[in-house]
Protein backbone atom coordinates (compact mmCIF):
# COMPACT_ATOMS: atom_id res chain seq x y z
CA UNK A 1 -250.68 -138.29 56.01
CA UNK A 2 -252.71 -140.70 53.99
CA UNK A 3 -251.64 -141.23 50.10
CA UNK A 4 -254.26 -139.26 48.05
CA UNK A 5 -254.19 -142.17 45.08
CA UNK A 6 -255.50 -144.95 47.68
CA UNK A 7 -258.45 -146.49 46.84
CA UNK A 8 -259.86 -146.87 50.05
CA UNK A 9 -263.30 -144.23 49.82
CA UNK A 10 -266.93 -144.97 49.40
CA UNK A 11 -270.24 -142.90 48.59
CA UNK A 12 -273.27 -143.93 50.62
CA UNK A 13 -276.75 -143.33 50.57
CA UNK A 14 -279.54 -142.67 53.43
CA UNK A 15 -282.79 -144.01 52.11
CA UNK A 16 -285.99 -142.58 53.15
CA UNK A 17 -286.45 -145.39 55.85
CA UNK A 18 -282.84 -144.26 57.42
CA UNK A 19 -281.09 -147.30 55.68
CA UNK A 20 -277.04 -146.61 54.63
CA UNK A 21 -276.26 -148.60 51.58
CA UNK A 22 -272.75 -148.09 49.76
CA UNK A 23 -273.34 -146.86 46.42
CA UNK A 24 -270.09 -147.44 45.35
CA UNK A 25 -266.53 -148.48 46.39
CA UNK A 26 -262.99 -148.62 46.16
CA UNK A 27 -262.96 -144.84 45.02
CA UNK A 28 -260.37 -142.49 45.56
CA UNK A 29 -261.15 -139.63 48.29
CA UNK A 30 -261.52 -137.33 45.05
CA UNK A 31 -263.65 -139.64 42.94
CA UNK A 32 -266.02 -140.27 46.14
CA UNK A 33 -266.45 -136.83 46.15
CA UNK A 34 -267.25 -135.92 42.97
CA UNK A 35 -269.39 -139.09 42.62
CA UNK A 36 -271.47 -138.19 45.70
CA UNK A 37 -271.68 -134.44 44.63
CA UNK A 38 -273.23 -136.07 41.56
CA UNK A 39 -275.31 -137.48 43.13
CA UNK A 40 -276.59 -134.84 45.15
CA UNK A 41 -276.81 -132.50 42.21
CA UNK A 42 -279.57 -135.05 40.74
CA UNK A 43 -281.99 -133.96 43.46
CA UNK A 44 -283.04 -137.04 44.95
CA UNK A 45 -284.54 -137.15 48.28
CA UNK A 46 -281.61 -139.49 49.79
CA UNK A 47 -278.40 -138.05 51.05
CA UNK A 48 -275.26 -138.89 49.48
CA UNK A 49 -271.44 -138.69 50.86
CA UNK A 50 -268.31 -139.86 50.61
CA UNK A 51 -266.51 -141.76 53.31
CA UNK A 52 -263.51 -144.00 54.65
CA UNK A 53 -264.12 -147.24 53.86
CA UNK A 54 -263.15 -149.59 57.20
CA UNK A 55 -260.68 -151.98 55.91
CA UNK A 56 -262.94 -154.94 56.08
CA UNK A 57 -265.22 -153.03 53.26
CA UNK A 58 -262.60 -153.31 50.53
CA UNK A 59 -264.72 -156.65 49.45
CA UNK A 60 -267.45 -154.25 48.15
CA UNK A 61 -265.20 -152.77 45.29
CA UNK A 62 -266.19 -152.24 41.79
């Protein structure tokens, strides 16, 4: 079982054009969700979610 505290989550965004950009990262699996549920809540067009980030993404942290 993965360690809840690892910083290893994400929150990306669909565009209207069907692009994925990351948002935001090196998140915990709770922050990512509460972040993209933000997100969502705003009620933007774009999609927003939380995901894995693959281990070479851990460059794009905040």
């Amino acid at each position: 079982m993965t360690d809840p505290s690892e910083h290893d989550w994400c929150v990306k965004r669909l565009d209207d054009n069907g692009n994925e950009f990351i948002m935001q990262g090196g998140l915990t699996r709770t922050q990512a969700e509460r972040l993209a549920a933000d997100y969502q809540a705003r009620g933007h067009k774009q999609s927003y979610w939380p995901e894995r980030m693959a281990p070479t993404d851990h460059s794009l942290r905040r």
